[in-house]
PDB file of N, CA and C in Angstrom:
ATOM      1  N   UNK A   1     143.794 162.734 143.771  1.00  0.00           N
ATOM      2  CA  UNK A   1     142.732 163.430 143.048  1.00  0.00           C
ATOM      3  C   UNK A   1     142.267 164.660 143.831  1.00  0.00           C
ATOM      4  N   UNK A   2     142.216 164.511 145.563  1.00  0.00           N
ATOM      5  CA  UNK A   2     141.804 165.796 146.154  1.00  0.00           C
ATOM      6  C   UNK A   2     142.953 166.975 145.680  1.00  0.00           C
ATOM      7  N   UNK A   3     144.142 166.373 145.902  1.00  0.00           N
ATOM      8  CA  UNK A   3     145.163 167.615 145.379  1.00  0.00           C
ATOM      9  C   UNK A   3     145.067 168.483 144.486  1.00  0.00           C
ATOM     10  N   UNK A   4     144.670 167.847 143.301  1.00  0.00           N
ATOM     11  CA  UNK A   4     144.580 168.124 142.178  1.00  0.00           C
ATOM     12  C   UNK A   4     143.390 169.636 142.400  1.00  0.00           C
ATOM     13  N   UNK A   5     141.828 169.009 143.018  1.00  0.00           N
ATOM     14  CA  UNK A   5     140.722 169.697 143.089  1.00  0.00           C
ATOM     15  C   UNK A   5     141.227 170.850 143.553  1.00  0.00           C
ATOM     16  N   UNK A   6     142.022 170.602 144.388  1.00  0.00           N
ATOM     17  CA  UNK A   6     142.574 171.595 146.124  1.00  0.00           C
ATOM     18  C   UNK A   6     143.112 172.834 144.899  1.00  0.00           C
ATOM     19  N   UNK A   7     144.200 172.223 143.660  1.00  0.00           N
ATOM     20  CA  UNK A   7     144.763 172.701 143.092  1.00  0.00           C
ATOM     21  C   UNK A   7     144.548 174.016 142.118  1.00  0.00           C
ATOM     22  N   UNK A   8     143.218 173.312 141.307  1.00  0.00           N
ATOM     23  CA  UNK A   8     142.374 174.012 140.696  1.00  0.00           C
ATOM     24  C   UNK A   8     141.470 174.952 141.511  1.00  0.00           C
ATOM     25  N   UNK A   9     141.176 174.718 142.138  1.00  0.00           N
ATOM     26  CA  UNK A   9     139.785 176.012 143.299  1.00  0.00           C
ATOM     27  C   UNK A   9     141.308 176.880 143.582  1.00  0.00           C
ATOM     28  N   UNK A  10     142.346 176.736 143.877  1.00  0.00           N
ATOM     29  CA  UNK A  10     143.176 177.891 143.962  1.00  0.00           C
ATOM     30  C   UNK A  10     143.490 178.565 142.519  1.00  0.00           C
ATOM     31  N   UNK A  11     143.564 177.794 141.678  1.00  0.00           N
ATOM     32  CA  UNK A  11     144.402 178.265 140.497  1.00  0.00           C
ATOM     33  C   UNK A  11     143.280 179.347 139.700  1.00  0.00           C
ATOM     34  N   UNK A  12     141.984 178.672 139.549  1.00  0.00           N
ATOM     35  CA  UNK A  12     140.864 179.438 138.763  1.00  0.00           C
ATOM     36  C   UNK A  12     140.427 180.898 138.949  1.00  0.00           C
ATOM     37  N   UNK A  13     140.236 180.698 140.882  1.00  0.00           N
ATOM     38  CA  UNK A  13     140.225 182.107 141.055  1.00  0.00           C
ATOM     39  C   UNK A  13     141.746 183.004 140.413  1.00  0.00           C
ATOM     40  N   UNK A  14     142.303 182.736 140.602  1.00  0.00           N
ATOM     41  CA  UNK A  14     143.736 183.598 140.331  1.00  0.00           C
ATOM     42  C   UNK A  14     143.917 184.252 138.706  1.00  0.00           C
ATOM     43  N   UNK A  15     143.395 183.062 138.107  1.00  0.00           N
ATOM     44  CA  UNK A  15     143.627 183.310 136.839  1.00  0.00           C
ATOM     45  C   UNK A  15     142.133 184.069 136.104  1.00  0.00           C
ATOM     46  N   UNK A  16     141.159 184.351 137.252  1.00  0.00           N
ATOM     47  CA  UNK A  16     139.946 185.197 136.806  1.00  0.00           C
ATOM     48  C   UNK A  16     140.415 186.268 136.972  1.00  0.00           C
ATOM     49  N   UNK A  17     141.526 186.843 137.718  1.00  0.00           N
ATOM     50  CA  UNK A  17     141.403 187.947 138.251  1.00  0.00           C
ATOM     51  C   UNK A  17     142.903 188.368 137.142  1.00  0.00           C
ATOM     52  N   UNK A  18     143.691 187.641 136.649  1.00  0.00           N
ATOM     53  CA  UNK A  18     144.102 188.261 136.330  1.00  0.00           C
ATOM     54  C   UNK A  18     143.624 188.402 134.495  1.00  0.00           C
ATOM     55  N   UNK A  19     143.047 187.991 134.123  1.00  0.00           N
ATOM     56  CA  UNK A  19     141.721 188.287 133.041  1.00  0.00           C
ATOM     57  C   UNK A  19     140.961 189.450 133.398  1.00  0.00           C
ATOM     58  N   UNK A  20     140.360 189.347 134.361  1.00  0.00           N
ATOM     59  CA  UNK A  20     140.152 190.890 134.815  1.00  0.00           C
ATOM     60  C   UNK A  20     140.761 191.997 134.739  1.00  0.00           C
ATOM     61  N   UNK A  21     142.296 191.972 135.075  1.00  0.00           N
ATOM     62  CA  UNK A  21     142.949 192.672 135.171  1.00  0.00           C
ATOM     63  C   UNK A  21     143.723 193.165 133.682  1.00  0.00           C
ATOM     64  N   UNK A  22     143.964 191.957 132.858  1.00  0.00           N
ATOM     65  CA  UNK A  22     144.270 192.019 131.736  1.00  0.00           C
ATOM     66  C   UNK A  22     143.125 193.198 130.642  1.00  0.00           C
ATOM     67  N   UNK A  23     141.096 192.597 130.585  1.00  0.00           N
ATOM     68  CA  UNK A  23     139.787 193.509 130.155  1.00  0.00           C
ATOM     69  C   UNK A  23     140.318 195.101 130.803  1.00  0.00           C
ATOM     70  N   UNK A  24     140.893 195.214 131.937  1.00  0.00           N
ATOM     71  CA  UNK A  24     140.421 196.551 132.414  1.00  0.00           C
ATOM     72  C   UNK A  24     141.806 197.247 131.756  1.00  0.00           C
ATOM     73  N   UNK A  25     142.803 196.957 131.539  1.00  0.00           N
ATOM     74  CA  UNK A  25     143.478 197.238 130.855  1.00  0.00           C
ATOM     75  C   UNK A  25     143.555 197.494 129.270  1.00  0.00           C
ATOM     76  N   UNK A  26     142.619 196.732 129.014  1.00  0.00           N
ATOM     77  CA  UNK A  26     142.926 197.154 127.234  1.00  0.00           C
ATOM     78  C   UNK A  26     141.522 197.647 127.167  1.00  0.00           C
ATOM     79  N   UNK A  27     140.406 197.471 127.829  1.00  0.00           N
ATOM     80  CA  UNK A  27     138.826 198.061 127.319  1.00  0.00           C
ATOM     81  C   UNK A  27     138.574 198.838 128.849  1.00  0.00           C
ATOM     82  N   UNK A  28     138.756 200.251 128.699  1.00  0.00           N
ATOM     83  CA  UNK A  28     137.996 200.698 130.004  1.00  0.00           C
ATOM     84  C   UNK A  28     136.801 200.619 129.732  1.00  0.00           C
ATOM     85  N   UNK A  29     135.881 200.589 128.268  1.00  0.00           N
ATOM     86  CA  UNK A  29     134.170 200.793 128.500  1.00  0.00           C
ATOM     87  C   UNK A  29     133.917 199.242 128.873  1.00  0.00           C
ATOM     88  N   UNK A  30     134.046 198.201 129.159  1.00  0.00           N
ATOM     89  CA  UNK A  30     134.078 196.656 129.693  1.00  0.00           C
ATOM     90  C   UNK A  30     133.346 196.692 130.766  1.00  0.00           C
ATOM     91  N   UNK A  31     133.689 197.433 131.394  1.00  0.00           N
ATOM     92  CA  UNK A  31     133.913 197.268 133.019  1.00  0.00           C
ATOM     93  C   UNK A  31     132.835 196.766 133.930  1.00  0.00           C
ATOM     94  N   UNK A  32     131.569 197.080 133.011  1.00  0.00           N
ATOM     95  CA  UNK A  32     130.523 196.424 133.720  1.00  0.00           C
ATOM     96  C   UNK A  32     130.107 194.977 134.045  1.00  0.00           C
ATOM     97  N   UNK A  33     130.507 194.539 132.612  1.00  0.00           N
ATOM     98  CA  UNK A  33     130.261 193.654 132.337  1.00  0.00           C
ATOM     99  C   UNK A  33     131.197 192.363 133.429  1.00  0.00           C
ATOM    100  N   UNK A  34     132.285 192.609 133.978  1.00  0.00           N
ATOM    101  CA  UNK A  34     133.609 191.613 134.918  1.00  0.00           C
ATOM    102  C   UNK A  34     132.676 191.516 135.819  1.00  0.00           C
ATOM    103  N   UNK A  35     132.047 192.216 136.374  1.00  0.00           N
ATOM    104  CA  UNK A  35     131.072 191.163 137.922  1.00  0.00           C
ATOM    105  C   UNK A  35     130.172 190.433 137.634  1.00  0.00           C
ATOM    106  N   UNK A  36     129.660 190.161 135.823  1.00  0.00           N
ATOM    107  CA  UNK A  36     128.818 189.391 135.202  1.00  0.00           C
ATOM    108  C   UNK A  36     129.384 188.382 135.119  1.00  0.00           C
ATOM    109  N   UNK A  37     130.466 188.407 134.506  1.00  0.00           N
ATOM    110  CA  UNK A  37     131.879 187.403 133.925  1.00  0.00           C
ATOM    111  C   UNK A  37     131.692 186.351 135.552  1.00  0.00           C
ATOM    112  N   UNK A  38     132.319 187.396 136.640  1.00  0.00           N
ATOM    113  CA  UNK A  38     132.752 186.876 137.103  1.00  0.00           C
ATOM    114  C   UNK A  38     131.862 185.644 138.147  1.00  0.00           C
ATOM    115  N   UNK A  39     130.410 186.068 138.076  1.00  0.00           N
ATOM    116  CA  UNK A  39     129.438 185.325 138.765  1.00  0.00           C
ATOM    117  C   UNK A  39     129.352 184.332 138.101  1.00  0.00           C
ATOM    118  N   UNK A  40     129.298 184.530 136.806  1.00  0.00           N
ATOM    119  CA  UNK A  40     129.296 183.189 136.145  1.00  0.00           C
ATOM    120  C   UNK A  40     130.314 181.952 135.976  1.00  0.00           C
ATOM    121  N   UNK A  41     130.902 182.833 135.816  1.00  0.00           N
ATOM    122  CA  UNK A  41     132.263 181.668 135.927  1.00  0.00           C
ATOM    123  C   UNK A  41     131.803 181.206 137.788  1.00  0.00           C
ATOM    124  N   UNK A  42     131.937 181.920 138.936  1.00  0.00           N
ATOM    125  CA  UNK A  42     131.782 181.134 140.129  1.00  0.00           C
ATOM    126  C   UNK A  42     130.825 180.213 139.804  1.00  0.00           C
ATOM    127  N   UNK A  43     130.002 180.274 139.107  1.00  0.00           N
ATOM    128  CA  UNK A  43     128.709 179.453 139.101  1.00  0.00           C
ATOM    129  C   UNK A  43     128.822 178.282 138.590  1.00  0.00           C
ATOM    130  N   UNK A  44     129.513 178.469 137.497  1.00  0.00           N
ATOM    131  CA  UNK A  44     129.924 177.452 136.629  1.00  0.00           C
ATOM    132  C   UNK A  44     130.714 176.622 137.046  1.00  0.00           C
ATOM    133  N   UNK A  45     131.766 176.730 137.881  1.00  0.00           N
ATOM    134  CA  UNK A  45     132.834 176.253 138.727  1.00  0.00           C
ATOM    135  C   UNK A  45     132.615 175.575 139.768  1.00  0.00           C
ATOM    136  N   UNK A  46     131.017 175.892 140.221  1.00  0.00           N
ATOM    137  CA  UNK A  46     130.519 175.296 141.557  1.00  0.00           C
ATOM    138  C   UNK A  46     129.757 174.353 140.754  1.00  0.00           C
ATOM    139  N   UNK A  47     128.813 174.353 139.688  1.00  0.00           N
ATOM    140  CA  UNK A  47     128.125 173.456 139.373  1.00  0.00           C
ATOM    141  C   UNK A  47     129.030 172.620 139.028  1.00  0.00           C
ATOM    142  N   UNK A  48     130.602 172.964 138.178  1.00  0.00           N
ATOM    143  CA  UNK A  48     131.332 171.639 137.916  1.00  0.00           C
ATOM    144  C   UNK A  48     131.741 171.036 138.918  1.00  0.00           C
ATOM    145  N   UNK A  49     132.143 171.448 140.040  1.00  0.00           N
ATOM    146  CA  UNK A  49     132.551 170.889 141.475  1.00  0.00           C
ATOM    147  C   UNK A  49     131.515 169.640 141.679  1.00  0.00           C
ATOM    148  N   UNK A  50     130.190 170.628 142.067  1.00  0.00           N
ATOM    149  CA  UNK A  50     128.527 169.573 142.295  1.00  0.00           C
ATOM    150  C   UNK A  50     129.018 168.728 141.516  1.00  0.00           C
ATOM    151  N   UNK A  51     129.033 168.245 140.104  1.00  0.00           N
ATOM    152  CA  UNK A  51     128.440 166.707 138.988  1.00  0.00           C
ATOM    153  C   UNK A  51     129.574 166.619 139.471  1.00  0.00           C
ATOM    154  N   UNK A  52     130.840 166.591 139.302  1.00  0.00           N
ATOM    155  CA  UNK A  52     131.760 166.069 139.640  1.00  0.00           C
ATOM    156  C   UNK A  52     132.041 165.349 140.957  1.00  0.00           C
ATOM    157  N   UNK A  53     131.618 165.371 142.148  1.00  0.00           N
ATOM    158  CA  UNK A  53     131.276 165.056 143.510  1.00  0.00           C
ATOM    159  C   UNK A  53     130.007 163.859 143.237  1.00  0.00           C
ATOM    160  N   UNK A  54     129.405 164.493 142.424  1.00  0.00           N
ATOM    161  CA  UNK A  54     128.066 163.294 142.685  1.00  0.00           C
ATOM    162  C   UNK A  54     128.244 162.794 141.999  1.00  0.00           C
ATOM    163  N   UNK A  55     129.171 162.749 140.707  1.00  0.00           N
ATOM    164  CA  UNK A  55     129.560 161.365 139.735  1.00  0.00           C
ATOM    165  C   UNK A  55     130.484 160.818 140.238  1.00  0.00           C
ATOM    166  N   UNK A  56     131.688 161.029 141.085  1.00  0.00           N
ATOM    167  CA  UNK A  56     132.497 160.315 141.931  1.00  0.00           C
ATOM    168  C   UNK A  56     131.632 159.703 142.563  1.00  0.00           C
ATOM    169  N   UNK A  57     130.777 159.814 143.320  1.00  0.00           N
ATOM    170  CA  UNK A  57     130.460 159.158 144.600  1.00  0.00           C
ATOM    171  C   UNK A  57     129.374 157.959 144.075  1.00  0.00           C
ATOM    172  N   UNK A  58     128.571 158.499 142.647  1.00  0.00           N
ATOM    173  CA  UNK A  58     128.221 157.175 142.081  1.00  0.00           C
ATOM    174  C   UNK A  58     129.171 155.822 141.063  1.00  0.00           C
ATOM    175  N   UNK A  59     129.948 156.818 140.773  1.00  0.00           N
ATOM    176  CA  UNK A  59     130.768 156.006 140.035  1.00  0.00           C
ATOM    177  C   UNK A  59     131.517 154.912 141.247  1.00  0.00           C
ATOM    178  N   UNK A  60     131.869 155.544 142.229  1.00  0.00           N
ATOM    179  CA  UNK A  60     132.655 154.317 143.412  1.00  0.00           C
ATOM    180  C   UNK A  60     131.948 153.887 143.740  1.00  0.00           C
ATOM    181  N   UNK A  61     129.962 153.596 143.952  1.00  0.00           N
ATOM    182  CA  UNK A  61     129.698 153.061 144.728  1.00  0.00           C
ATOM    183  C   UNK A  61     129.223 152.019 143.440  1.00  0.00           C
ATOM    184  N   UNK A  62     128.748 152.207 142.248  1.00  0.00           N
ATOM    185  CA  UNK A  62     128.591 151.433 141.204  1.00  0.00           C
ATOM    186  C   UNK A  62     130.007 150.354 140.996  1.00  0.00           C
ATOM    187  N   UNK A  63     130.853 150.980 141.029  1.00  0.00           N
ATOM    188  CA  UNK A  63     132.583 149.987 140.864  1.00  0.00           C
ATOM    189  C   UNK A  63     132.817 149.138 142.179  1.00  0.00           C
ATOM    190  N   UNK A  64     131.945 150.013 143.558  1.00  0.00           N
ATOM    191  CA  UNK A  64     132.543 148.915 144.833  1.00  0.00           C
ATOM    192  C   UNK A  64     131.042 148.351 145.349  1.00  0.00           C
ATOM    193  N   UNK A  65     130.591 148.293 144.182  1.00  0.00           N
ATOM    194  CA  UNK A  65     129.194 147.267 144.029  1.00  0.00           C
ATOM    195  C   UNK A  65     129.515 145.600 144.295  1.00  0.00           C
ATOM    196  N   UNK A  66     128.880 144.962 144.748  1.00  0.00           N
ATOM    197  CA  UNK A  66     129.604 143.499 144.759  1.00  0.00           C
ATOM    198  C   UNK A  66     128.390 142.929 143.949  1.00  0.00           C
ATOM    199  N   UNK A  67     129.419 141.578 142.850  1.00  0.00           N
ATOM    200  CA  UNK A  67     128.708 140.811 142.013  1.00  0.00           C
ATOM    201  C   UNK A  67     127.618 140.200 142.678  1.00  0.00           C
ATOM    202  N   UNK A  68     126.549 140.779 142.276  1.00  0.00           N
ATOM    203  CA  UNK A  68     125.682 139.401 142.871  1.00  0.00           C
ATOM    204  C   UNK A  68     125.860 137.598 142.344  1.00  0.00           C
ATOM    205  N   UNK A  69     126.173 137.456 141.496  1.00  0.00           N
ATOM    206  CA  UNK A  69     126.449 136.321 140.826  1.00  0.00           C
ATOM    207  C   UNK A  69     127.677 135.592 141.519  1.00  0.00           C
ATOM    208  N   UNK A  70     128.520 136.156 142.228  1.00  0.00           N
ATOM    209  CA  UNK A  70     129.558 135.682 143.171  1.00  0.00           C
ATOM    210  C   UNK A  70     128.994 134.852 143.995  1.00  0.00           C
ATOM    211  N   UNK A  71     129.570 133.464 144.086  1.00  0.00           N
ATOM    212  CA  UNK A  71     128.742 132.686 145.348  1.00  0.00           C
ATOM    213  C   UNK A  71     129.926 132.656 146.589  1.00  0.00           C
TER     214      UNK A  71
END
């Protein structure tokens, strides 16, 4: 599953930029707007990182919970 994460934080940036690259190409009046784009998307990407980290870490500790009812 880290691979995967490792995978995506490389892949996202790459593929912002070449979206970027794609806007500046077909709309030169755009242009302002890509360091808007692009904060947001970081933002968005970090907050999905955050819930994602803190729902792992509750979800394993809820699953490696032990039954109390176990004698």
């Amino acid at each position: 599953m880290n691979e995967l994460l490792v995978i995506a934080w490389l892949l996202l940036p790459a593929s912002a930029l070449l979206i970027q690259y794609y806007l500046i190409q077909k709309r030169q009046n755009l242009l302002w707007i890509l360091p808007l784009l692009s904060l947001a998307v970081t933002f968005f990407i970090g907050l999905a990182a955050v819930f994602y980290a803190f729902f792992l870490i509750l979800f394993t500790k809820v699953l490696m919970a032990e039954d109390p009812h176990q004698s």
